[in-house]
PDB file of N, CA and C in Angstrom:
ATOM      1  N   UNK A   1      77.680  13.399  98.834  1.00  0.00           N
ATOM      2  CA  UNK A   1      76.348  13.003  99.238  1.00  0.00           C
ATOM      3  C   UNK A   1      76.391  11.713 100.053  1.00  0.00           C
ATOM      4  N   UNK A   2      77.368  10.763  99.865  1.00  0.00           N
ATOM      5  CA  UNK A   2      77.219   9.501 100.029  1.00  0.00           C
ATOM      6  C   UNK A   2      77.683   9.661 101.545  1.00  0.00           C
ATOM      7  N   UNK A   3      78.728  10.614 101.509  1.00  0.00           N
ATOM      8  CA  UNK A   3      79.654  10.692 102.777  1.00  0.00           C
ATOM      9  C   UNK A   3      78.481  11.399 103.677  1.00  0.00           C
ATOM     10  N   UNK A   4      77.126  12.221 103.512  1.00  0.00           N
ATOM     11  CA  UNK A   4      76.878  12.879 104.480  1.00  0.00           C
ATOM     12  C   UNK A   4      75.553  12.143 105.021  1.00  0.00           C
ATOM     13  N   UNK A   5      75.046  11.089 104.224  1.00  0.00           N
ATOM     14  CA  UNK A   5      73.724   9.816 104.473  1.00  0.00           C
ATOM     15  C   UNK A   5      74.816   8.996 105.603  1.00  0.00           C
ATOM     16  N   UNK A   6      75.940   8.807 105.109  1.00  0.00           N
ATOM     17  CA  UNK A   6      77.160   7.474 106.321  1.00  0.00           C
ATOM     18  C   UNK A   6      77.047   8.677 107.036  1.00  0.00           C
ATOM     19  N   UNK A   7      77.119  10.099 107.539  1.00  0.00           N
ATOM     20  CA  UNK A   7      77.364  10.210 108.795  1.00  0.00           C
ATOM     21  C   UNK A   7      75.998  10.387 109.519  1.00  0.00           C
ATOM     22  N   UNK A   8      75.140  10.815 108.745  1.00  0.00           N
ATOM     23  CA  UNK A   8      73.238  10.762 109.832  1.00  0.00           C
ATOM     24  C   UNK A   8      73.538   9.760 110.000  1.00  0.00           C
ATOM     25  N   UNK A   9      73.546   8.132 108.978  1.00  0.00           N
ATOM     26  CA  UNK A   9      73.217   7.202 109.465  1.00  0.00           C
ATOM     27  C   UNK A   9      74.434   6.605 111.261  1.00  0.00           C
ATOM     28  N   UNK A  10      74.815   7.256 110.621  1.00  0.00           N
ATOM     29  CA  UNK A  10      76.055   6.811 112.175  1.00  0.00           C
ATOM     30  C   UNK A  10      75.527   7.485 113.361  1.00  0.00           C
ATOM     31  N   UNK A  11      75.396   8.919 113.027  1.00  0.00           N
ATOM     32  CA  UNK A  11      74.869   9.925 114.319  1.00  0.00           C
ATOM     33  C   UNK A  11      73.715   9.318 114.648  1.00  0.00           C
ATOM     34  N   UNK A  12      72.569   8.909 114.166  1.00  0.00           N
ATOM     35  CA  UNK A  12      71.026   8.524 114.256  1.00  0.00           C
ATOM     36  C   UNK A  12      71.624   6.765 114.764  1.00  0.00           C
ATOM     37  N   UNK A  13      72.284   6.056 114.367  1.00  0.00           N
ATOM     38  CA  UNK A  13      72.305   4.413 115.095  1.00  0.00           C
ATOM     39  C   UNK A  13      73.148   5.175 117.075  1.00  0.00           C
ATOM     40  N   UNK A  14      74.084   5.955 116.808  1.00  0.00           N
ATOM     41  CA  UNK A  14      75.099   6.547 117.879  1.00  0.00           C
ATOM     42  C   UNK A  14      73.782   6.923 119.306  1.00  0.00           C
ATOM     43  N   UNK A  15      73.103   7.800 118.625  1.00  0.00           N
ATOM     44  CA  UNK A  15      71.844   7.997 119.454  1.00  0.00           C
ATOM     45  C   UNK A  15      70.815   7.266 119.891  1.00  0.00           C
ATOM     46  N   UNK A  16      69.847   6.046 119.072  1.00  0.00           N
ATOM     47  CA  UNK A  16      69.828   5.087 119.462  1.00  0.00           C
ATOM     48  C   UNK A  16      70.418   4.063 120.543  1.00  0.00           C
ATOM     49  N   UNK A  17      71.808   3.829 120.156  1.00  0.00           N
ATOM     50  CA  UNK A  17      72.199   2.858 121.069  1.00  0.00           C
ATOM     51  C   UNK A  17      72.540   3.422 122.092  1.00  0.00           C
ATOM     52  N   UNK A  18      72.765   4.510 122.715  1.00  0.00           N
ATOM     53  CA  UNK A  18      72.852   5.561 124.161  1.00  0.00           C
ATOM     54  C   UNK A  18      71.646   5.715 124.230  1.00  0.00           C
ATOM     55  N   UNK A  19      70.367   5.233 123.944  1.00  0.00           N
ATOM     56  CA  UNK A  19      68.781   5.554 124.251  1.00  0.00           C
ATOM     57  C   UNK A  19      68.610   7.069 124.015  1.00  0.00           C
ATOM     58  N   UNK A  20      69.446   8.056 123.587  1.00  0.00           N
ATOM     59  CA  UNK A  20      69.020   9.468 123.692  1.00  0.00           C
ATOM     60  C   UNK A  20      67.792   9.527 122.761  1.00  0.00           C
ATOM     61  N   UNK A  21      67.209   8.463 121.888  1.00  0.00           N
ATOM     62  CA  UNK A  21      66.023   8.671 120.806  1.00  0.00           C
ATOM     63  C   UNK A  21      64.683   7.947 121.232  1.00  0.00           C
ATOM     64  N   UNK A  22      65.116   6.859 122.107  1.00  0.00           N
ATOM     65  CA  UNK A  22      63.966   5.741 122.892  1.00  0.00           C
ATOM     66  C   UNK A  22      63.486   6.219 124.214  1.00  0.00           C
ATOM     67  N   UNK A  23      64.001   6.598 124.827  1.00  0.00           N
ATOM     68  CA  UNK A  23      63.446   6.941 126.233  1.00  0.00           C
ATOM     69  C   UNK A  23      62.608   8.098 126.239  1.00  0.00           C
ATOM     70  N   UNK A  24      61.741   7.668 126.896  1.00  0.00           N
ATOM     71  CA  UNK A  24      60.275   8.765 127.162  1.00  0.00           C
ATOM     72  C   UNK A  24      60.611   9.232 128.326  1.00  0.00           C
ATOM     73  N   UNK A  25      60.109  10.201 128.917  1.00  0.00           N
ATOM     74  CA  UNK A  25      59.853  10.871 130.002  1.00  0.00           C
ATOM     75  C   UNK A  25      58.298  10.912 130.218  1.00  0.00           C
ATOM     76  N   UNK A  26      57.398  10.609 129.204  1.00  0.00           N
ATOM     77  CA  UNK A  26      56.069  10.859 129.498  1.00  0.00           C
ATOM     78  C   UNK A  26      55.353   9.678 130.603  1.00  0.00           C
ATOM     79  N   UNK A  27      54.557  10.106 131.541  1.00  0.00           N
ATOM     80  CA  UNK A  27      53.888   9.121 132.274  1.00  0.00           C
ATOM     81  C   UNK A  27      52.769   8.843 132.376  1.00  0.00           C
ATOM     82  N   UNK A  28      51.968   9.752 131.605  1.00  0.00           N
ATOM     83  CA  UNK A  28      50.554   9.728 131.405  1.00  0.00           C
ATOM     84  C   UNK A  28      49.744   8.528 131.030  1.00  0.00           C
ATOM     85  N   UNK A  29      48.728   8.480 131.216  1.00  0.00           N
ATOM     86  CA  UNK A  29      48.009   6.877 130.767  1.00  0.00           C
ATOM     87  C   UNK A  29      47.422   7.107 129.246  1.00  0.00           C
ATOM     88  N   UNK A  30      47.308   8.074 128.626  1.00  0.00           N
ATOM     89  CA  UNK A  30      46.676   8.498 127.533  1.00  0.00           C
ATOM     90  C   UNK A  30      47.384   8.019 126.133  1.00  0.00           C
ATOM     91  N   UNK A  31      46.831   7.838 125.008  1.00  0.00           N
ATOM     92  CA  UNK A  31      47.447   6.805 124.184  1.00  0.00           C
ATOM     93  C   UNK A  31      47.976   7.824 123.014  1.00  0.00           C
ATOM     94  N   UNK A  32      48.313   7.359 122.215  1.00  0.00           N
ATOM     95  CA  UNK A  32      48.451   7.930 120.932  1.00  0.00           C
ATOM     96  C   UNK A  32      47.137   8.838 120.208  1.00  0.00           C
ATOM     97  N   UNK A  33      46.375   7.941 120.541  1.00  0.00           N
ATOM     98  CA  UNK A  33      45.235   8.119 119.323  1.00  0.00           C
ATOM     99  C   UNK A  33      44.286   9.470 120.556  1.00  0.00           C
ATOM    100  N   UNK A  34      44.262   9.261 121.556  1.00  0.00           N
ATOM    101  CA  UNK A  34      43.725  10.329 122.796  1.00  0.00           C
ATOM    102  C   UNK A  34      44.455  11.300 122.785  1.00  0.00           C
ATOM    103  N   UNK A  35      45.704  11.307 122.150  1.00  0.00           N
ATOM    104  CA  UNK A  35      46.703  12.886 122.555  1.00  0.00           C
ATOM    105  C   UNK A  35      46.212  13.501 121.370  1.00  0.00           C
ATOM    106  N   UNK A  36      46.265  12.563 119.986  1.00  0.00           N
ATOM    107  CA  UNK A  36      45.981  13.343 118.762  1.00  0.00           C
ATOM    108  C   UNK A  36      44.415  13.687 118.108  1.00  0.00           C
ATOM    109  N   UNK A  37      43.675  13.338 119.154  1.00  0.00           N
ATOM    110  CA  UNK A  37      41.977  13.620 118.940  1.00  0.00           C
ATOM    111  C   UNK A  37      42.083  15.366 119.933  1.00  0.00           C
ATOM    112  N   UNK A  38      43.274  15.388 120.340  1.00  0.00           N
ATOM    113  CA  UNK A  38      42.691  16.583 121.395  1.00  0.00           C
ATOM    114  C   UNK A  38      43.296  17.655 120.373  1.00  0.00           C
ATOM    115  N   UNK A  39      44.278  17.358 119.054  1.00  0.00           N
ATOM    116  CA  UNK A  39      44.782  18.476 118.321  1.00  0.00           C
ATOM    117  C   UNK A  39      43.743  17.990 117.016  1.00  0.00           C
ATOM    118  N   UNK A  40      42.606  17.391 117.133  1.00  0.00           N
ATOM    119  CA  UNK A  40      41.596  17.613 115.891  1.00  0.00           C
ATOM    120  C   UNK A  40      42.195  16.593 115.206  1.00  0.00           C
ATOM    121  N   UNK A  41      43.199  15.709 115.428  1.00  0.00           N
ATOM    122  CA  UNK A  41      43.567  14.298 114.592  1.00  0.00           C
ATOM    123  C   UNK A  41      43.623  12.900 115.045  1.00  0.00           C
ATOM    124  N   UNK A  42      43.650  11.985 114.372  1.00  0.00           N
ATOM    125  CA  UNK A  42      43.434  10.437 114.723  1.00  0.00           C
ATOM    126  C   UNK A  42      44.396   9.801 114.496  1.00  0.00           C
ATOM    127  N   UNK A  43      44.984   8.790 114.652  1.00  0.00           N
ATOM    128  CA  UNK A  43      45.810   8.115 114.921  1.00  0.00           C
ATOM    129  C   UNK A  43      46.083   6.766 114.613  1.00  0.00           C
ATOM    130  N   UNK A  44      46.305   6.466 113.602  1.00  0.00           N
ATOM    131  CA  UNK A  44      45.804   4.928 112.783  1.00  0.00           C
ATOM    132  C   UNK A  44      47.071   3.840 112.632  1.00  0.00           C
ATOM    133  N   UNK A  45      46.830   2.846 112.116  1.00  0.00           N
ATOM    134  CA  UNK A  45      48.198   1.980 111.629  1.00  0.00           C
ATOM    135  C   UNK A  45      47.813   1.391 110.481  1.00  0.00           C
ATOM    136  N   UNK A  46      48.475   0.880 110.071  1.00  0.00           N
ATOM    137  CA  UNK A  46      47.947  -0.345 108.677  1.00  0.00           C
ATOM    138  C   UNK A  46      49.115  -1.756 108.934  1.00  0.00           C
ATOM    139  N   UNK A  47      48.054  -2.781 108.783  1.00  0.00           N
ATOM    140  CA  UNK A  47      48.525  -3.799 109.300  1.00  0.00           C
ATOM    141  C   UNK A  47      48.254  -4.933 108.426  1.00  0.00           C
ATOM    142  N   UNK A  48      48.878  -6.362 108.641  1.00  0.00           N
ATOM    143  CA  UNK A  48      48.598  -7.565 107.907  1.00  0.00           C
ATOM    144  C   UNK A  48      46.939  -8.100 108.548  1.00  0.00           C
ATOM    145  N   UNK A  49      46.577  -8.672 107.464  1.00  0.00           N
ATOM    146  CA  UNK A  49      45.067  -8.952 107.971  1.00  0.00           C
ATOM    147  C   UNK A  49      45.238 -10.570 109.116  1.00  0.00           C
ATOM    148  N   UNK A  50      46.307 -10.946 108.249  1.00  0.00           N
ATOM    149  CA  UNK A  50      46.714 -12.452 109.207  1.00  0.00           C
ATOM    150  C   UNK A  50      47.457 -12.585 110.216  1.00  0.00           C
ATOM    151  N   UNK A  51      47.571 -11.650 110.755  1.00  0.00           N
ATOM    152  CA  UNK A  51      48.383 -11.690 111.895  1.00  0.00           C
ATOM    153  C   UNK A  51      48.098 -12.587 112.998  1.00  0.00           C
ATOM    154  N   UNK A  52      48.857 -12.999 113.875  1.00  0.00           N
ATOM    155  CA  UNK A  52      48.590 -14.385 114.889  1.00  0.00           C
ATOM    156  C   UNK A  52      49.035 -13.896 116.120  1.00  0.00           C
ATOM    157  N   UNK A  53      50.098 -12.944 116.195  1.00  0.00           N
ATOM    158  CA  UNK A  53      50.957 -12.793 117.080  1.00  0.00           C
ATOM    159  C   UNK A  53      49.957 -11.454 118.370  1.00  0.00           C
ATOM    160  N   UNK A  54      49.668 -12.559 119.324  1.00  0.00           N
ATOM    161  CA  UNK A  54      48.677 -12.110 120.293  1.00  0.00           C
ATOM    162  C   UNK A  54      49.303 -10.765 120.816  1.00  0.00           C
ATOM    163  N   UNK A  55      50.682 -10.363 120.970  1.00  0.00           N
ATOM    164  CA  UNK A  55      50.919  -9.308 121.311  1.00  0.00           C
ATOM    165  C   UNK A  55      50.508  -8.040 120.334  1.00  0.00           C
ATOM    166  N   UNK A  56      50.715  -8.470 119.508  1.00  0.00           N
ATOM    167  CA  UNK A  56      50.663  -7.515 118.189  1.00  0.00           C
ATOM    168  C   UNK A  56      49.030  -7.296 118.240  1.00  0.00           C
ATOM    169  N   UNK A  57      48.191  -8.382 117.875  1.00  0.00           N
ATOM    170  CA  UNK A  57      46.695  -8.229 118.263  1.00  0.00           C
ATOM    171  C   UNK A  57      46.549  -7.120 119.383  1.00  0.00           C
ATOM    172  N   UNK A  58      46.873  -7.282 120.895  1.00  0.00           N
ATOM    173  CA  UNK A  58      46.534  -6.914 121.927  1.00  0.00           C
ATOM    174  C   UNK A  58      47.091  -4.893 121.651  1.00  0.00           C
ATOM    175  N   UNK A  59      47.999  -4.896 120.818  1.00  0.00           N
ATOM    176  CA  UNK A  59      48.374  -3.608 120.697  1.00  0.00           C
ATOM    177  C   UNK A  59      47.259  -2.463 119.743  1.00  0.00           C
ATOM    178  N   UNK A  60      47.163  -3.759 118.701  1.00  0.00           N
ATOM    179  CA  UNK A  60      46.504  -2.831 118.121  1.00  0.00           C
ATOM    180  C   UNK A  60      44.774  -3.162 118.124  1.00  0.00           C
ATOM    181  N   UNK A  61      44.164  -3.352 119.055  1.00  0.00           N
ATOM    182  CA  UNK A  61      42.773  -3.359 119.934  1.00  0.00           C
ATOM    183  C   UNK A  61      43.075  -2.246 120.682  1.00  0.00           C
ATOM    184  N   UNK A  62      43.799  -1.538 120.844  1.00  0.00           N
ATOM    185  CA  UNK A  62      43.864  -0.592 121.757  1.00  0.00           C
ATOM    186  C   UNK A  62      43.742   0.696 121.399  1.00  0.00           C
ATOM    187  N   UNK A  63      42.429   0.963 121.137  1.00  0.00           N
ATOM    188  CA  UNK A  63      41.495   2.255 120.972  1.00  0.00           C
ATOM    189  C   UNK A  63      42.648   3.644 121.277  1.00  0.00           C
ATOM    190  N   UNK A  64      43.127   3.926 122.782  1.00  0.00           N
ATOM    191  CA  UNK A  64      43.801   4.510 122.906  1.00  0.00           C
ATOM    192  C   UNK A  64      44.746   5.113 121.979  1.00  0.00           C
ATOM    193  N   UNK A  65      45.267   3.914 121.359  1.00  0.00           N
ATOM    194  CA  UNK A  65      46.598   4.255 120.630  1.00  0.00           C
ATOM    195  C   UNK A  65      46.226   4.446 119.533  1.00  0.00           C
ATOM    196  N   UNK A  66      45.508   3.602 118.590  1.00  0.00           N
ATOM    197  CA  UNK A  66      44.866   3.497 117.148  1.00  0.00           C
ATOM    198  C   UNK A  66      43.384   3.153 117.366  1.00  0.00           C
ATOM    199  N   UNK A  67      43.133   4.576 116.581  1.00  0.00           N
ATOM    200  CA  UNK A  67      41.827   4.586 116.334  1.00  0.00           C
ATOM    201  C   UNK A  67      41.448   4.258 115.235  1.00  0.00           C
ATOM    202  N   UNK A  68      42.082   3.796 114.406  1.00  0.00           N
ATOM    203  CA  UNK A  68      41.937   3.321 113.123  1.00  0.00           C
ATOM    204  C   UNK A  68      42.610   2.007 112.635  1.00  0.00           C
ATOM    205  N   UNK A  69      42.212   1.136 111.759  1.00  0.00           N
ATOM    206  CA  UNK A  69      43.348   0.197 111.418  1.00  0.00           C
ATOM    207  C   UNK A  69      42.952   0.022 109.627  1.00  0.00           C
ATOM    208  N   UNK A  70      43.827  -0.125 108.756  1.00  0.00           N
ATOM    209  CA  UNK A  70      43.940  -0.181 107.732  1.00  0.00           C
ATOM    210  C   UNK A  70      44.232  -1.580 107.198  1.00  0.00           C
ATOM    211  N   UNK A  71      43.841  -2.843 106.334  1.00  0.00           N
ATOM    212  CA  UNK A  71      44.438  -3.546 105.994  1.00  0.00           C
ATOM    213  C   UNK A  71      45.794  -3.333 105.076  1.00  0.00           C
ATOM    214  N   UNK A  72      46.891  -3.929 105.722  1.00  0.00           N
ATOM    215  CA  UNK A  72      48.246  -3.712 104.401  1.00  0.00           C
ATOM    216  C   UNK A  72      48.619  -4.546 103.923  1.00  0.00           C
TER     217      UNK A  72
END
């Protein structure tokens, strides 16, 4: 068992670091939360209520992507 978690975990970091798991091909302007309202679902996160970090703010204001936010 132990031996077959060390090899996903190797194959899954192997893929990662060659980008074969990060790179998109998609170019569309449409967000997360707009792709999954068109299959009847929404698209949420759960987050710290104190957060400061303006990028992080600016991401998740973005209707597009999350239509929902949860305190965590």
């Amino acid at each position: 068992m132990n031996r077959a978690l060390a090899l996903v975990a190797g194959v899954s970091s192997l893929a990662v670091a060659r980008g074969d798991i990060t790179e998109s091909t998609y170019t569309g302007t449409s967000g997360l939360n707009d792709l999954a309202q068109v299959s009847g679902k929404y698209m949420g996160t759960a987050a710290d209520t104190d957060i400061s970090d303006s990028y992080c703010l600016t991401e998740l204001e973005n209707l597009s992507d999350f239509g929902m936010i949860t305190p965590g």
